[in-house]
C-alpha atoms as a PDB file:
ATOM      1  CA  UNK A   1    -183.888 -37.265-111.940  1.00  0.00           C
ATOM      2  CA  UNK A   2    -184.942 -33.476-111.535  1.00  0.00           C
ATOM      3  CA  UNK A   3    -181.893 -31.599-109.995  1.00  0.00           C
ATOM      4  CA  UNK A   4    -181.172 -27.478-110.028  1.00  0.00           C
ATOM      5  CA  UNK A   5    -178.069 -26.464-108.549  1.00  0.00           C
ATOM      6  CA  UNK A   6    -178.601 -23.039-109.549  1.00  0.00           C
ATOM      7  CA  UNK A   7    -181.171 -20.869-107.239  1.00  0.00           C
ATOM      8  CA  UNK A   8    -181.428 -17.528-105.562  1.00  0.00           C
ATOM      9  CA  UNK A   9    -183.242 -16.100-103.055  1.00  0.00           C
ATOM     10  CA  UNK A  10    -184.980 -12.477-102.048  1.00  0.00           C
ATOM     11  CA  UNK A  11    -181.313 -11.814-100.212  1.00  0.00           C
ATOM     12  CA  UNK A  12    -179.607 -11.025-103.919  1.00  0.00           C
ATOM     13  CA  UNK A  13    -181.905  -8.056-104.048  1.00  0.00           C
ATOM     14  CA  UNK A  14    -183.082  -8.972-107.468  1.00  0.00           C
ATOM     15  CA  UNK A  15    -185.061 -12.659-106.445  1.00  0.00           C
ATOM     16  CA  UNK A  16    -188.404 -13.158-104.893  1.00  0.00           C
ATOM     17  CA  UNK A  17    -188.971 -16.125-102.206  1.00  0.00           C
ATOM     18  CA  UNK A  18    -187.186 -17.467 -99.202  1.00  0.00           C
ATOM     19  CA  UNK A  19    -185.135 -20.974 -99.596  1.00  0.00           C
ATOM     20  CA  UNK A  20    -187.713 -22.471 -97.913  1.00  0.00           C
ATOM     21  CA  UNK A  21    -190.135 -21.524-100.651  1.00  0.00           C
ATOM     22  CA  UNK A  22    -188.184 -22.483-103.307  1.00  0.00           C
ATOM     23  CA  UNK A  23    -187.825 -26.029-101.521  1.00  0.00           C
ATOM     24  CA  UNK A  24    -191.350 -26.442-100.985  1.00  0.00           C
ATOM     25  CA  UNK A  25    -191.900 -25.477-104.681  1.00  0.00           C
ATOM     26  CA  UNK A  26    -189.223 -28.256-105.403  1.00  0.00           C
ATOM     27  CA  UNK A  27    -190.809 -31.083-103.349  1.00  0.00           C
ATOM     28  CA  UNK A  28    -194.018 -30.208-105.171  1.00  0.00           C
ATOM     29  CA  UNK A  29    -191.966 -30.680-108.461  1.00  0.00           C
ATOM     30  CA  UNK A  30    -190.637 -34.010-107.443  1.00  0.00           C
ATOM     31  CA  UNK A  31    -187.144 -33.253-107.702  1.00  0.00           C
ATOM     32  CA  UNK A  32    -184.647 -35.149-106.133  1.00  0.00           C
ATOM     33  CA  UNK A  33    -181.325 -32.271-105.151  1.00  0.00           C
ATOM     34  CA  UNK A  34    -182.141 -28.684-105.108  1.00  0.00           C
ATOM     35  CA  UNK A  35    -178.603 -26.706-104.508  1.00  0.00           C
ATOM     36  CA  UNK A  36    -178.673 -22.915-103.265  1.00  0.00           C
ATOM     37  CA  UNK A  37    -176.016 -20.822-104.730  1.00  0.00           C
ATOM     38  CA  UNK A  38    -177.374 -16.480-103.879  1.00  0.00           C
ATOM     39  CA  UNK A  39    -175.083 -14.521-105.091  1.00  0.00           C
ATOM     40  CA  UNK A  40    -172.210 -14.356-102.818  1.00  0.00           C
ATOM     41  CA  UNK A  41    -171.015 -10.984-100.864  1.00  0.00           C
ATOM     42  CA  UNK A  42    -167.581 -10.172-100.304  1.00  0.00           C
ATOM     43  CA  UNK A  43    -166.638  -8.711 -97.144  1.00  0.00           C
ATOM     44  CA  UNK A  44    -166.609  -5.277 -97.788  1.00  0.00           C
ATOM     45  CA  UNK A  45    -169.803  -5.332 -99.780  1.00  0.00           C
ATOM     46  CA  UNK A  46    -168.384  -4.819-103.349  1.00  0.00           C
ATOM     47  CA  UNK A  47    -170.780  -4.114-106.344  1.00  0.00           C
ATOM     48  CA  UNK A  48    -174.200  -5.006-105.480  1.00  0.00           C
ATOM     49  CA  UNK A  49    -177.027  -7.157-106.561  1.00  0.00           C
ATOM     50  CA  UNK A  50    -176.217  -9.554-103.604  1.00  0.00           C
ATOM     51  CA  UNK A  51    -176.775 -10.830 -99.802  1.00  0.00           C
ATOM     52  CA  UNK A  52    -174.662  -8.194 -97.584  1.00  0.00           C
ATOM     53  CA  UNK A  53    -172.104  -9.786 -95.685  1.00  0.00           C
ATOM     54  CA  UNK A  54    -173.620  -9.929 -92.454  1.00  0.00           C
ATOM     55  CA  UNK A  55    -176.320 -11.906 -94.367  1.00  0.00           C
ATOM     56  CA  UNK A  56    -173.958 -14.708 -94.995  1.00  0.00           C
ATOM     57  CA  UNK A  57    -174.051 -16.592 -91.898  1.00  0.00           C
ATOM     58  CA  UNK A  58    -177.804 -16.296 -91.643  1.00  0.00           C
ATOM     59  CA  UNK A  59    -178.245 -17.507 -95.179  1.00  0.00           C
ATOM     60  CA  UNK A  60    -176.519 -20.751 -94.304  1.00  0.00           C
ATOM     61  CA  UNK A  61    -177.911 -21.361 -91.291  1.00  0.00           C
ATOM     62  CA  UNK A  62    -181.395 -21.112 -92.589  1.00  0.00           C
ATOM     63  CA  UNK A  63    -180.432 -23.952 -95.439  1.00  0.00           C
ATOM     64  CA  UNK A  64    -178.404 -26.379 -92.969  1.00  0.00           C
ATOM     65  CA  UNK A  65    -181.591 -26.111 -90.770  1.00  0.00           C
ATOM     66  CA  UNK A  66    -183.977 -26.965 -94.143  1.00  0.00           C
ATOM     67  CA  UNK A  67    -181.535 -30.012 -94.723  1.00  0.00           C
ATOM     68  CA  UNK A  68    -182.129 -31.503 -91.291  1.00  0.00           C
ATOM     69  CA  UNK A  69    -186.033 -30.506 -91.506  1.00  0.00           C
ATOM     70  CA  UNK A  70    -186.349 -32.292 -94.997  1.00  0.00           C
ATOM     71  CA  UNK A  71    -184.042 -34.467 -94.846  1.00  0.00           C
ATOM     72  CA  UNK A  72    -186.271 -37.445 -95.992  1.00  0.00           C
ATOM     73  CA  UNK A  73    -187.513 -35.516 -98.606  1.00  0.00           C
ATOM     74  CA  UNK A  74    -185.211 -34.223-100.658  1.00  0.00           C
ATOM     75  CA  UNK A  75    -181.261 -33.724-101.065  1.00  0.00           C
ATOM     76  CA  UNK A  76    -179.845 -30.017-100.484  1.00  0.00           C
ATOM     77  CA  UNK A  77    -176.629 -28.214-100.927  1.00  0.00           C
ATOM     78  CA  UNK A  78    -175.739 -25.098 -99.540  1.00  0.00           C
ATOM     79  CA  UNK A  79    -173.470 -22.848-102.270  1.00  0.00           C
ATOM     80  CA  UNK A  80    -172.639 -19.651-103.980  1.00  0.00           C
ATOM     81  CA  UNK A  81    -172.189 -17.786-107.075  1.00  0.00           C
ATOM     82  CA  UNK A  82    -169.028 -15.555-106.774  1.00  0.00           C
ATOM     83  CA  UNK A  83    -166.909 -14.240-109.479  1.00  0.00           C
ATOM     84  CA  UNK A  84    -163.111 -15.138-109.426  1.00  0.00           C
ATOM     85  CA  UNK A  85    -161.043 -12.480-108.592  1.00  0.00           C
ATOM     86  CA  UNK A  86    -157.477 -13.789-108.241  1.00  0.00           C
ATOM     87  CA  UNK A  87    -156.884 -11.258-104.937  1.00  0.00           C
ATOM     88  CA  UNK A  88    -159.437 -13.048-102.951  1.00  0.00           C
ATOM     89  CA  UNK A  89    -157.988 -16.572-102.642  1.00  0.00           C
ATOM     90  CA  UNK A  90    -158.390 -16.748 -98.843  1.00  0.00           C
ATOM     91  CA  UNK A  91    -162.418 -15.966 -98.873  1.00  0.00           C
ATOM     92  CA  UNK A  92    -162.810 -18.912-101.214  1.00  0.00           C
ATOM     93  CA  UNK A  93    -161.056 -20.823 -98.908  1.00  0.00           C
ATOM     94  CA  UNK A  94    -162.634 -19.860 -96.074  1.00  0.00           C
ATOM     95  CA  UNK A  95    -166.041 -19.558 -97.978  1.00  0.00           C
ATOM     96  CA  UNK A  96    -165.358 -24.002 -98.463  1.00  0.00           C
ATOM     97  CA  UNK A  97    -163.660 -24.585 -94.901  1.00  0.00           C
ATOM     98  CA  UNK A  98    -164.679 -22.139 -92.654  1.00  0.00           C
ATOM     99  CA  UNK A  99    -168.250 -21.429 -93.503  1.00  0.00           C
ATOM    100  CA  UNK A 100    -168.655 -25.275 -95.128  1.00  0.00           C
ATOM    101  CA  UNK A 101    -170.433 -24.849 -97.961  1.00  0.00           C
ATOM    102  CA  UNK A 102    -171.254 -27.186 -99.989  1.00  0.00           C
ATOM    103  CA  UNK A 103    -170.163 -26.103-103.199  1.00  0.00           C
ATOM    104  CA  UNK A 104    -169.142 -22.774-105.030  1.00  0.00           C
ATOM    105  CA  UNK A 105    -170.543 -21.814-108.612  1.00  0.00           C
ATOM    106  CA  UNK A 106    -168.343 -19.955-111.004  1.00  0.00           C
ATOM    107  CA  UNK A 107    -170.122 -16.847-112.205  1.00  0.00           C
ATOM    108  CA  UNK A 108    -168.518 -14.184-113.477  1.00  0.00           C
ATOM    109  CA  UNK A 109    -170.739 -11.236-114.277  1.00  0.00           C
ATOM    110  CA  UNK A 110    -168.195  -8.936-113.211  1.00  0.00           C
ATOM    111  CA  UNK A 111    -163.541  -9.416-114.119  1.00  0.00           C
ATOM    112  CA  UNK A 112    -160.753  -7.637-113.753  1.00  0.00           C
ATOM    113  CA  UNK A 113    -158.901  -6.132-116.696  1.00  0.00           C
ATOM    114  CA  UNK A 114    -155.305  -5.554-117.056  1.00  0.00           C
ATOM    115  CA  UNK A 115    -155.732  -2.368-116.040  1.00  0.00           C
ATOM    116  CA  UNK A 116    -157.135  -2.982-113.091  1.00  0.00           C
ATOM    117  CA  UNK A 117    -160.560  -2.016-113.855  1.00  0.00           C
ATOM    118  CA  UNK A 118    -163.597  -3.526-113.161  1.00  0.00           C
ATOM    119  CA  UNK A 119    -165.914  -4.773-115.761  1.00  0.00           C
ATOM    120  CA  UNK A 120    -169.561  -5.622-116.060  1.00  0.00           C
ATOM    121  CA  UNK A 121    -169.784  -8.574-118.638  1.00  0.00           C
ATOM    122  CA  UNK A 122    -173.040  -7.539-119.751  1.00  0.00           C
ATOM    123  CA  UNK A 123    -171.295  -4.342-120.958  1.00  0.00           C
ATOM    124  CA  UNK A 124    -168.681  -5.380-123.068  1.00  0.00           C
ATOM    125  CA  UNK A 125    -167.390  -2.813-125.768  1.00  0.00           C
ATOM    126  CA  UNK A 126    -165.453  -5.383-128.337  1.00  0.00           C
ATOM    127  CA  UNK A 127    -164.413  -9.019-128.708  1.00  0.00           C
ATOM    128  CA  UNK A 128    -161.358  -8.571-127.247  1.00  0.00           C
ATOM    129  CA  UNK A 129    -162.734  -8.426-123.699  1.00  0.00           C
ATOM    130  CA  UNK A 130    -164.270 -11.509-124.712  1.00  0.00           C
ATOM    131  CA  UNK A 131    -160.437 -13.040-124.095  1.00  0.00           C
ATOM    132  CA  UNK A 132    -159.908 -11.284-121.235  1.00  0.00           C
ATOM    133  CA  UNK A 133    -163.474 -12.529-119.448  1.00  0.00           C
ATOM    134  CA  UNK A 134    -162.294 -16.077-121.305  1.00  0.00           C
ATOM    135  CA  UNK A 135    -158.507 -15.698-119.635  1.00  0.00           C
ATOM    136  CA  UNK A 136    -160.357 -14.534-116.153  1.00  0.00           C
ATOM    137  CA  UNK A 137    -162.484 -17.302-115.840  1.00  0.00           C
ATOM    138  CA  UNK A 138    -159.858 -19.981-117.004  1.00  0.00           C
ATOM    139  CA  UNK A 139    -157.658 -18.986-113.739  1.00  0.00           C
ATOM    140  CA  UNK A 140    -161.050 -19.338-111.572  1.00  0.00           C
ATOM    141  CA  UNK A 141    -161.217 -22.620-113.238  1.00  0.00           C
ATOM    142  CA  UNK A 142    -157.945 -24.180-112.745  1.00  0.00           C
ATOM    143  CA  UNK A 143    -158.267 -22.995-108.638  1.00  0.00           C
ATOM    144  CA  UNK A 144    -160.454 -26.200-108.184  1.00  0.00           C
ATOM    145  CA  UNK A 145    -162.489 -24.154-105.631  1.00  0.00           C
ATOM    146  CA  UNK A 146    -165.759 -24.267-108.386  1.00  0.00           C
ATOM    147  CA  UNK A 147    -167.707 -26.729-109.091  1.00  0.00           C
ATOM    148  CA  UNK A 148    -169.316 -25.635-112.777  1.00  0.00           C
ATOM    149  CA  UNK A 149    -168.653 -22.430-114.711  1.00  0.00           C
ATOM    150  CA  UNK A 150    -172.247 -20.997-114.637  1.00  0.00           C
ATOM    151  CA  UNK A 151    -173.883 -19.706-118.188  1.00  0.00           C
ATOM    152  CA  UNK A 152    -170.435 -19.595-119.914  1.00  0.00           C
ATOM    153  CA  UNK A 153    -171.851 -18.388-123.065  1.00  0.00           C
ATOM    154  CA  UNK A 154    -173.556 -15.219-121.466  1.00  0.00           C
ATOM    155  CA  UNK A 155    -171.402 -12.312-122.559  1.00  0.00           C
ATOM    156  CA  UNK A 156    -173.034 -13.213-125.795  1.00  0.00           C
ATOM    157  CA  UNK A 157    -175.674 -10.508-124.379  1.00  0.00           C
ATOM    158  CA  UNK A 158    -173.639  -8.463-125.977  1.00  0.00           C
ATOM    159  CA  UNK A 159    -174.663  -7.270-129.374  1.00  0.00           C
ATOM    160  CA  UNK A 160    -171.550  -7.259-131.321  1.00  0.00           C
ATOM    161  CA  UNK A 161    -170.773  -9.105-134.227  1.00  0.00           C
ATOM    162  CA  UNK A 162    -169.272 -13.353-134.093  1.00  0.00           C
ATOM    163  CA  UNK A 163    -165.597 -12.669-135.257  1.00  0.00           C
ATOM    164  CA  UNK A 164    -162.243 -14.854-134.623  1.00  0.00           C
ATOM    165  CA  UNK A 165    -162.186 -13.366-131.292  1.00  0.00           C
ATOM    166  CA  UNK A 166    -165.553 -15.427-130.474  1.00  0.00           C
ATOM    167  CA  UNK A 167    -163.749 -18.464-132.002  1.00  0.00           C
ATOM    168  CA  UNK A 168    -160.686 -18.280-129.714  1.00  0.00           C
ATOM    169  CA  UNK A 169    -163.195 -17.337-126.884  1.00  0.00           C
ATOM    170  CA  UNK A 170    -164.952 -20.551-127.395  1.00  0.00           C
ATOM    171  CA  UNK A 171    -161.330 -22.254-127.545  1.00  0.00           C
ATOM    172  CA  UNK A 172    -160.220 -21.317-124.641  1.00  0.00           C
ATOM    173  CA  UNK A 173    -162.957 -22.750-122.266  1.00  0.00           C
ATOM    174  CA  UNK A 174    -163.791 -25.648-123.915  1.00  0.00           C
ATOM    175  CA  UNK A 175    -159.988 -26.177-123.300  1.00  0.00           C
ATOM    176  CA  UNK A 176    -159.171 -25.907-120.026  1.00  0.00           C
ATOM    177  CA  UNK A 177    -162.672 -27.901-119.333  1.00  0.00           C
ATOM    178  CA  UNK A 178    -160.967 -30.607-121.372  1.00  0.00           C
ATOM    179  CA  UNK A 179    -158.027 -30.199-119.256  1.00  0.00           C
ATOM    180  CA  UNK A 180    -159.775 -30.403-115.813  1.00  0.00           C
ATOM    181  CA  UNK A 181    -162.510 -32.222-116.757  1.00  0.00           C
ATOM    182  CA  UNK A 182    -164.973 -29.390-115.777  1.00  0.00           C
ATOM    183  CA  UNK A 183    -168.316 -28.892-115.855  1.00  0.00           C
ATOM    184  CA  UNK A 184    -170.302 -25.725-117.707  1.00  0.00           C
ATOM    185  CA  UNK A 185    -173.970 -24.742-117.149  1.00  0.00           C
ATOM    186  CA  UNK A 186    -176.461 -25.000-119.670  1.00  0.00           C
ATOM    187  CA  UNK A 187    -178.639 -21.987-118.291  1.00  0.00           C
ATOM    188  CA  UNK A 188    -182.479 -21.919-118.485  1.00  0.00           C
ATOM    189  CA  UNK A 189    -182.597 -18.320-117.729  1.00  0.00           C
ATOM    190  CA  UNK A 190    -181.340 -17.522-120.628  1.00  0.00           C
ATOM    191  CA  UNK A 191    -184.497 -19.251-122.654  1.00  0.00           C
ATOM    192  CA  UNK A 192    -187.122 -16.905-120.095  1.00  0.00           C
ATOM    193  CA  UNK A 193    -185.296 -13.696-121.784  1.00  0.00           C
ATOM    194  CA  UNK A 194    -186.645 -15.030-125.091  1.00  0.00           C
ATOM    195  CA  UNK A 195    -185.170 -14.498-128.179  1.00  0.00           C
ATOM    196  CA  UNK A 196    -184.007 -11.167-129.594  1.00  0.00           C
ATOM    197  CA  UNK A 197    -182.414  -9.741-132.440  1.00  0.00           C
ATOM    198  CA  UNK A 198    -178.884  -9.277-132.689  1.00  0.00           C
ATOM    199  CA  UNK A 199    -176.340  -8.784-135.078  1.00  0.00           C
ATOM    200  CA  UNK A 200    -175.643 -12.026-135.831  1.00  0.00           C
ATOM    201  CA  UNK A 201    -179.387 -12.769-136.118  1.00  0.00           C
ATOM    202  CA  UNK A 202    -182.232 -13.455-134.053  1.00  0.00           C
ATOM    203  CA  UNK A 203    -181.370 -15.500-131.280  1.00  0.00           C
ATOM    204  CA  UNK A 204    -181.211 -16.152-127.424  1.00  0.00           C
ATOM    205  CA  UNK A 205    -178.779 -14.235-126.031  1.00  0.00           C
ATOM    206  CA  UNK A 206    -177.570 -17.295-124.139  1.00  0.00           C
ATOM    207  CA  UNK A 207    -177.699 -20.043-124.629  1.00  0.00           C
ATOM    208  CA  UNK A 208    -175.758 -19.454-127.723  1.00  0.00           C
ATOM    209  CA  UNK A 209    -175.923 -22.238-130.694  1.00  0.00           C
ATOM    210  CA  UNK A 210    -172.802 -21.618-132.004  1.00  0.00           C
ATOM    211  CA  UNK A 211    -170.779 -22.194-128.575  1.00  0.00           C
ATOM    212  CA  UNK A 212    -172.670 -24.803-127.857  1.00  0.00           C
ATOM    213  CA  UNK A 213    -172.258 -26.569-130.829  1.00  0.00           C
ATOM    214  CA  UNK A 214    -168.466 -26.555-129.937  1.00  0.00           C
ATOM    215  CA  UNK A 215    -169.072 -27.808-126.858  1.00  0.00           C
ATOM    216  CA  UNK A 216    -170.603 -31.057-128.320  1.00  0.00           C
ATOM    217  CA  UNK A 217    -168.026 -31.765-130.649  1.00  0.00           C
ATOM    218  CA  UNK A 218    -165.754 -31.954-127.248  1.00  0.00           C
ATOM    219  CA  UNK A 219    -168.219 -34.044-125.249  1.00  0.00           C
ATOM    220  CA  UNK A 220    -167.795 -31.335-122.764  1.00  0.00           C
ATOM    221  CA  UNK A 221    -169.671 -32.547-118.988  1.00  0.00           C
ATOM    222  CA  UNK A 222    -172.696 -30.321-119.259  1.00  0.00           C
ATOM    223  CA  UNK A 223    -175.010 -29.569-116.323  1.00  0.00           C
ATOM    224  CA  UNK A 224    -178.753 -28.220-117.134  1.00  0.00           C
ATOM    225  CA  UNK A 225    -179.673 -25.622-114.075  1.00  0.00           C
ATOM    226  CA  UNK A 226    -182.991 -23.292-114.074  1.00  0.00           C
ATOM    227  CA  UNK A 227    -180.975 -19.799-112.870  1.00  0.00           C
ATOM    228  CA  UNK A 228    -184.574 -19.262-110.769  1.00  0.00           C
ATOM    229  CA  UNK A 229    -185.508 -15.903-109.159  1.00  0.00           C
ATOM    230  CA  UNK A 230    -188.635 -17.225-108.129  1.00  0.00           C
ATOM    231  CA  UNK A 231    -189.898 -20.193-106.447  1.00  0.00           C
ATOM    232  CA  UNK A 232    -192.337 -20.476-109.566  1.00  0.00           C
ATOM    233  CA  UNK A 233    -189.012 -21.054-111.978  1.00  0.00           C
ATOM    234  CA  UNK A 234    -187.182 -24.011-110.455  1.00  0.00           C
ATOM    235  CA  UNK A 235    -188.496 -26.311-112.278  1.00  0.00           C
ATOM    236  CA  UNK A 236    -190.752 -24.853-115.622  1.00  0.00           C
ATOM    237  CA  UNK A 237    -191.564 -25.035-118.708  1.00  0.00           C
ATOM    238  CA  UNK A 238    -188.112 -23.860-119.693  1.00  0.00           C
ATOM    239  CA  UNK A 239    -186.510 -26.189-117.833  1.00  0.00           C
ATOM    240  CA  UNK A 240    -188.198 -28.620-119.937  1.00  0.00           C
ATOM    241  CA  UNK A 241    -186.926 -26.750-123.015  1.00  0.00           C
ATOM    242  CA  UNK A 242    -183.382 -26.736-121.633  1.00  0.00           C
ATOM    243  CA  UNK A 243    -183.669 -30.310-121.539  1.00  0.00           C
ATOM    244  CA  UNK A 244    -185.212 -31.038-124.787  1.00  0.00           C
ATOM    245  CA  UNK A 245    -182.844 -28.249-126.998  1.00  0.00           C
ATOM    246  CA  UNK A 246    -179.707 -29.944-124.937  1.00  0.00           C
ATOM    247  CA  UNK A 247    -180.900 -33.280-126.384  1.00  0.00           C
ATOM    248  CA  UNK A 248    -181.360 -32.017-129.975  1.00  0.00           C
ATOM    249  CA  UNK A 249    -178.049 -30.215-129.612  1.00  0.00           C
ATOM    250  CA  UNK A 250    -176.637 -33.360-128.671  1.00  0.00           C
ATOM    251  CA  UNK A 251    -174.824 -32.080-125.618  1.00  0.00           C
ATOM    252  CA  UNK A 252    -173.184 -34.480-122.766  1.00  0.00           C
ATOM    253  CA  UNK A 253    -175.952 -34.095-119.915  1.00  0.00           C
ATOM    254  CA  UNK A 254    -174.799 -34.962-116.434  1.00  0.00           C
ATOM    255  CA  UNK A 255    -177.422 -34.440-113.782  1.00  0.00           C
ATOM    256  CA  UNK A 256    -175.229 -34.299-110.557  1.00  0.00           C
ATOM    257  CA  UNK A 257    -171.640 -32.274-110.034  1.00  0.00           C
ATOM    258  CA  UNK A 258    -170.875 -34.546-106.779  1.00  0.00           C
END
């Protein structure tokens, strides 16, 4: 069964292709569930890289009216990718009940530090912002308002060196999954950045081996999803690599998070 729960569209600013293109790429791909989770906006259109707000209810629309057009076809969800930020409790809410999406997917490019400064992930200075993205996303995962913690392993983007703060990192997720029996995303973007050299050698940025393999040991649920920015990636060659480096890592593959 061919399922991606992971896709954007042109409305994230940083995505080519309609959902509709994407779907018809997916039918041609004979998958079976292709879920839609853009980037999500908060109401007062906070940091970019994302649908505006007054984009949201169009964005649904258009995929509620694709499930009902296709319906005999193929199986669609209608989500988001929003980072947790404890202060915004009642859009979650509302994002699941009063807009009735589908689905909400856990991505936290962006946290909140204990000084109440934002961060960009993919800027971290040390490890020990490593445990405070880790703490952030544990409270986004114990809400129960996410479905899957997408590419958990990507502030490994970051070129600095594996210490004991990577090992408590890894800890803590692989934890609180245990705990709630959650799902994290093994992310097939990360393989189309290719492999670079870091540090701690020459490697993918994410998906990295050395969380992963920690994830194994745990039998961790593990969801494979393609990330795609273009019709062209929801199902490619690197999803096929996902699938096959999942396999040799000998990770728990679940192909549906309903």
């Amino acid at each position: 069964m061919k399922t991606n729960y992971h896709t954007h569209t042109f409305l994230c600013k940083h995505a080519d292709g309609d959902a509709k293109d994407y779907l018809l790429e997916a039918i041609k791909k004979n998958m079976s569930i292709v879920g839609f989770s853009d980037h999500a906006p908060y109401p007062d259109n906070r940091y970019g890289l994302r649908m505006d707000f007054n984009e949201l209810e169009g964005y649904i629309n258009n995929i509620e009216n694709l499930k009902k057009q296709y319906k005999d076809k193929i199986t669609i969800k209608c989500g988001l990718e929003i980072e947790y930020d404890p202060s915004q409790k009642q859009y979650y809410e509302q994002l699941l009940n009063k807009y009735n999406l589908d689905y909400l997917v856990l991505g936290q490019h962006i946290y909140i530090d204990e000084n109440n400064k934002t961060i960009n992930s993919y800027a971290l200075k040390n490890t020990n912002q490593y445990l405070q993205y880790g703490k952030t996303v544990i409270e986004g995962m114990k809400t129960g308002y996410f479905k899957f913690l997408a590419h958990p392993d990507v502030i490994f983007i970051n070129d600095l060196p594996w210490d004991d703060n990577c090992d408590k990192f890894c800890k803590l997720i692989i934890d609180e999954c245990k705990k709630n029996d959650f799902i994290l995303e093994f992310n097939a973007n990360g393989l189309r950045r290719g492999k670079q050299s870091f540090c701690d050698g020459y490697r993918y940025a994410y998906p990295h081996k050395k969380f992963w393999d920690e994830v194994s040991k745990e039998n961790i649920k593990v969801i494979i999803n393609s990330d795609c920015h273009s019709p062209s990636q929801i199902w490619d060659k690197y999803m096929d690599e996902a699938y096959e480096i999942a396999k040799y890592w000998e990770l728990n593959v679940i192909n549906k998070i309903f």
